[in-house]
Protein backbone atom coordinates (compact mmCIF):
# COMPACT_ATOMS: atom_id res chain seq x y z
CA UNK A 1 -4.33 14.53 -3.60
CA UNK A 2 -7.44 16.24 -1.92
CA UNK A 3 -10.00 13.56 -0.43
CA UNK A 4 -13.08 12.58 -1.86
CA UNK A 5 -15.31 12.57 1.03
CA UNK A 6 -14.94 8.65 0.60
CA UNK A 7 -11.28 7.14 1.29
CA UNK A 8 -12.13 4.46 -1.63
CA UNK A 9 -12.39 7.07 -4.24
CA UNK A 10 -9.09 9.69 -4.65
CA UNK A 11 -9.82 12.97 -6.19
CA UNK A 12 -7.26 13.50 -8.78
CA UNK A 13 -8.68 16.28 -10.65
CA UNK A 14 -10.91 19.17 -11.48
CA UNK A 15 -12.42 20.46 -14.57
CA UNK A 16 -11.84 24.19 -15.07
CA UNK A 17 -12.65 26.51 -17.51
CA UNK A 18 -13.96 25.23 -21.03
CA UNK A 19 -10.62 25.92 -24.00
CA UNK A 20 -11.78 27.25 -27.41
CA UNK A 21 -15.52 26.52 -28.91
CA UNK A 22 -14.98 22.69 -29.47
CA UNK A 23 -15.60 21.41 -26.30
CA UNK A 24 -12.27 20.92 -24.61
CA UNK A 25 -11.65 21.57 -20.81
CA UNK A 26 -8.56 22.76 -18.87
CA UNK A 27 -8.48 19.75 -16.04
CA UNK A 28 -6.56 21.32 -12.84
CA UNK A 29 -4.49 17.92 -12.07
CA UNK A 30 -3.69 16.45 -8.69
CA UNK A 31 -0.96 14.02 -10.11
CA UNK A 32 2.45 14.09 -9.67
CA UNK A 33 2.82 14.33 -13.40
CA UNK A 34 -0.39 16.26 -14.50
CA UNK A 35 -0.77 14.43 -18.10
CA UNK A 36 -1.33 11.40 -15.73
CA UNK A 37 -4.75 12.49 -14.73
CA UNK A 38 -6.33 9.99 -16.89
CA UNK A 39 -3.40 7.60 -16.48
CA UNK A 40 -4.69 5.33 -13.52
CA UNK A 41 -7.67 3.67 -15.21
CA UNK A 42 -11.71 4.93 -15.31
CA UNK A 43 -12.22 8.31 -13.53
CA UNK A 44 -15.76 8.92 -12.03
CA UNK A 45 -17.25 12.34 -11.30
CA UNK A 46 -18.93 13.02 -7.66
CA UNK A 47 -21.93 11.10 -8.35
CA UNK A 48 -20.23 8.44 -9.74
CA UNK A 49 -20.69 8.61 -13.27
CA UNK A 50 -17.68 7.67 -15.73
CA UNK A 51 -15.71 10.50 -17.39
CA UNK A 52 -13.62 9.75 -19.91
CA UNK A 53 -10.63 12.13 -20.95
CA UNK A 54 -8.45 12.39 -23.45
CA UNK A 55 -5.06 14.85 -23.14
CA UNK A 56 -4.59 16.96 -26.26
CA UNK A 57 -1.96 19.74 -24.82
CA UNK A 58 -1.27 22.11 -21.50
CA UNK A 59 -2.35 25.73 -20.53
CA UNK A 60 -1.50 28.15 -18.18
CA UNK A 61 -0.53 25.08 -15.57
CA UNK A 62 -3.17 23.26 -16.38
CA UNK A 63 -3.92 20.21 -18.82
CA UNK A 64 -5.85 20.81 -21.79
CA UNK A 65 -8.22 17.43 -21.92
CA UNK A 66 -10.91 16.80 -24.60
CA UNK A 67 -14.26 14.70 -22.62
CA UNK A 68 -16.07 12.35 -24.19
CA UNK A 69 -19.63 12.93 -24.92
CA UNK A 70 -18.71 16.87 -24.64
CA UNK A 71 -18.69 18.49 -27.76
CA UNK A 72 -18.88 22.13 -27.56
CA UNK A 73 -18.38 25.28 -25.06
CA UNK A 74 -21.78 24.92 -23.55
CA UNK A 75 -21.53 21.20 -22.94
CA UNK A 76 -17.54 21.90 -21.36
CA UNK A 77 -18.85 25.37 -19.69
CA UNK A 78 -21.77 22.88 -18.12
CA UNK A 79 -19.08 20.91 -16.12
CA UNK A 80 -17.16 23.04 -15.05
CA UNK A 81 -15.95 22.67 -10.85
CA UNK A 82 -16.65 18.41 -11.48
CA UNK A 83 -13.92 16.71 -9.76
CA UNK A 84 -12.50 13.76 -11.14
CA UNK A 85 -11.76 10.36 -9.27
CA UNK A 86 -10.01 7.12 -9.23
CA UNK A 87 -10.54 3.95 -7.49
CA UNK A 88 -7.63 4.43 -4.21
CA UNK A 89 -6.69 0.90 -5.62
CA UNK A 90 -5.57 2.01 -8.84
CA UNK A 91 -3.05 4.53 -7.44
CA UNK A 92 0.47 3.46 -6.21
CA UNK A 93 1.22 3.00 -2.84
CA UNK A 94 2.72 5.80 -0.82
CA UNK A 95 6.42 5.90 0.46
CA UNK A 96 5.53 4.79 4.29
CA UNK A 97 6.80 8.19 6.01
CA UNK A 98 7.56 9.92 3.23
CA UNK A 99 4.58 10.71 1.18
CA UNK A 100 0.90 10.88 2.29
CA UNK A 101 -2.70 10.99 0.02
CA UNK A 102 -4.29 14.44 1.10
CA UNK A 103 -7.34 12.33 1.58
CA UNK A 104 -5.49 9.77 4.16
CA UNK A 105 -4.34 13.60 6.08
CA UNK A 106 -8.25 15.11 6.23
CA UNK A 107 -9.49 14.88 9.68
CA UNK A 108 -6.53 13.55 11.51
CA UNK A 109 -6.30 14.97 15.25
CA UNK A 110 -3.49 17.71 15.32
CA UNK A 111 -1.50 18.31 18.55
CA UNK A 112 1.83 19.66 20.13
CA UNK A 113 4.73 17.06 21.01
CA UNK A 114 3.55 18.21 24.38
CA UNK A 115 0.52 16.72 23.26
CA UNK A 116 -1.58 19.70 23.54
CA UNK A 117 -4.59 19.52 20.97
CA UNK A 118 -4.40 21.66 18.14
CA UNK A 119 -7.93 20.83 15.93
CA UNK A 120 -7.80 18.64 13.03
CA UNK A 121 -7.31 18.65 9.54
CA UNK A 122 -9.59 20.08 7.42
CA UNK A 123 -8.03 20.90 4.21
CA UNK A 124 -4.39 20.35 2.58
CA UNK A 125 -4.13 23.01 -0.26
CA UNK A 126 -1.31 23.72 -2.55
CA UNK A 127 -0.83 27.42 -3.98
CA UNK A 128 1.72 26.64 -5.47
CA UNK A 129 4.96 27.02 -2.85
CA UNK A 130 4.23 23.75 -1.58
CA UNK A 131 1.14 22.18 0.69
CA UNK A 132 -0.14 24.10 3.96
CA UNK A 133 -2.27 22.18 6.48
CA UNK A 134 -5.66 23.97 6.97
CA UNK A 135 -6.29 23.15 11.03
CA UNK A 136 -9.89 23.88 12.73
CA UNK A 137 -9.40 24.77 16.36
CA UNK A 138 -10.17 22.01 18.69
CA UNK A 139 -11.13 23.99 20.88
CA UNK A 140 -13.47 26.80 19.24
CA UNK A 141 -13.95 27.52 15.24
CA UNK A 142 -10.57 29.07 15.03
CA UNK A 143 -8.57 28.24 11.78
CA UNK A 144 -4.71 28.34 11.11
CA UNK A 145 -2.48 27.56 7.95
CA UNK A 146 0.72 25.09 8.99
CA UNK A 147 2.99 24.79 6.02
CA UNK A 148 3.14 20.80 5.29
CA UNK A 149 7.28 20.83 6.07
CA UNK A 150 9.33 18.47 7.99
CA UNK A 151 10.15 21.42 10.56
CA UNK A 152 6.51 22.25 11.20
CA UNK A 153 4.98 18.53 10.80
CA UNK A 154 7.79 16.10 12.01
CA UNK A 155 5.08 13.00 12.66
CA UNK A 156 2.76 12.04 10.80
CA UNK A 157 0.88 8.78 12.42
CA UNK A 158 -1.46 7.52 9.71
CA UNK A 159 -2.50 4.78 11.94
CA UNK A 160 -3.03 6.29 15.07
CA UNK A 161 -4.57 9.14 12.69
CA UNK A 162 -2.56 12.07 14.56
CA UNK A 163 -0.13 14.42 13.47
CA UNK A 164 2.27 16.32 15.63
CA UNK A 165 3.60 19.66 14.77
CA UNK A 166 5.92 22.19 16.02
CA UNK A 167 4.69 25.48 14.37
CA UNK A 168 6.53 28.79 14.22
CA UNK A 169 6.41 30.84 18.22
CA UNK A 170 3.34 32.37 18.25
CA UNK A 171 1.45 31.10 15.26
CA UNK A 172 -1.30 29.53 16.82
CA UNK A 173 -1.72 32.17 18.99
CA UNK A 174 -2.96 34.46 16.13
CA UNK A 175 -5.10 32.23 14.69
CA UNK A 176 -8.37 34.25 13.18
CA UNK A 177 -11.77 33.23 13.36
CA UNK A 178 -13.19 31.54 10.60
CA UNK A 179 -15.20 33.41 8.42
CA UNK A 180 -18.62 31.14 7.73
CA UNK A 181 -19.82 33.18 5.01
CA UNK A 182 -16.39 32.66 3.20
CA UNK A 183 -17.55 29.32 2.58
């Protein structure tokens, strides 16, 4: 699940486009079982406020999600991009090993088994063949793409916050530039 900026909070969610004139919202869910977006207790937006969804159906991978207070397309067009959160204490605990928050992987130090330094973590995205590690150089603004596999990331050290990987000959070597104005 992407990070929140805050390790308290856990973002499980994103409202996308508004669905039909009546003020529903397709809700892009972070969940291991989508339809349990609203499953873990009160969700808060990014300044904190409570939203309150309601499921009604799925759509083109996403959850279809009726909002309370949100009554028509303008209101549902009017939040769309909000990201959704839940208290971190309200989500089960991870497999130790085994499975990792995407907020808990944001920012941890990224080196060789040598233990040459790699960057850090800035992103973990999913497009949909599984999660990729987005890496800033530590060294420069360079930025490279690991896939989020046992071959490529065989330690992941929560508590020493370090991850070791063993990507693919040559793939850090062609690591691009980042493009500011991309973001």
């Amino acid at each position: 699940m992407p990070a929140s900026g805050n390790n308290d909070r856990i973002c499980v969610g994103v409202i996308g486009a508004p669905h039909g004139v009546r003020g529903l919202v397709r809700v892009k869910s972070f969940t291991e079982t989508p339809a349990d977006v609203a499953a873990y207790g009160p969700l808060t937006d990014g300044q904190g406020r409570q939203v309150v969804l309601t499921v009604t159906g799925h759509a083109k991978g996403m959850i279809v999600c009726r909002v309370d207070g949100v009554t028509d397309r303008d209101g549902a067009a009017a939040i769309k991009g909000e990201r959704l959160y839940v208290a971190r204490s309200a989500l089960p605990p991870t497999v130790d090993g085994d499975e990792f928050y995407h907020a808990d992987l944001i920012g941890l130090t990224v080196e060789t088994a040598d233990g040459e330094p790699v960057g850090s973590v800035r992103a973990v995205h999913d497009f949909g063949a599984g999660d990729v590690l987005e890496v800033i150089g530590a060294e420069d603004s360079r930025a490279v793409v690991l896939p989020f596999t046992r071959e490529v990331v065989p330690e992941v050290d929560i508590p020493g916050r370090r991850i070791v990987v063993a990507p693919p000959a040559g793939l850090l070597d062609e690591a691009e530039p980042e493009l500011e104005a991309a973001r």
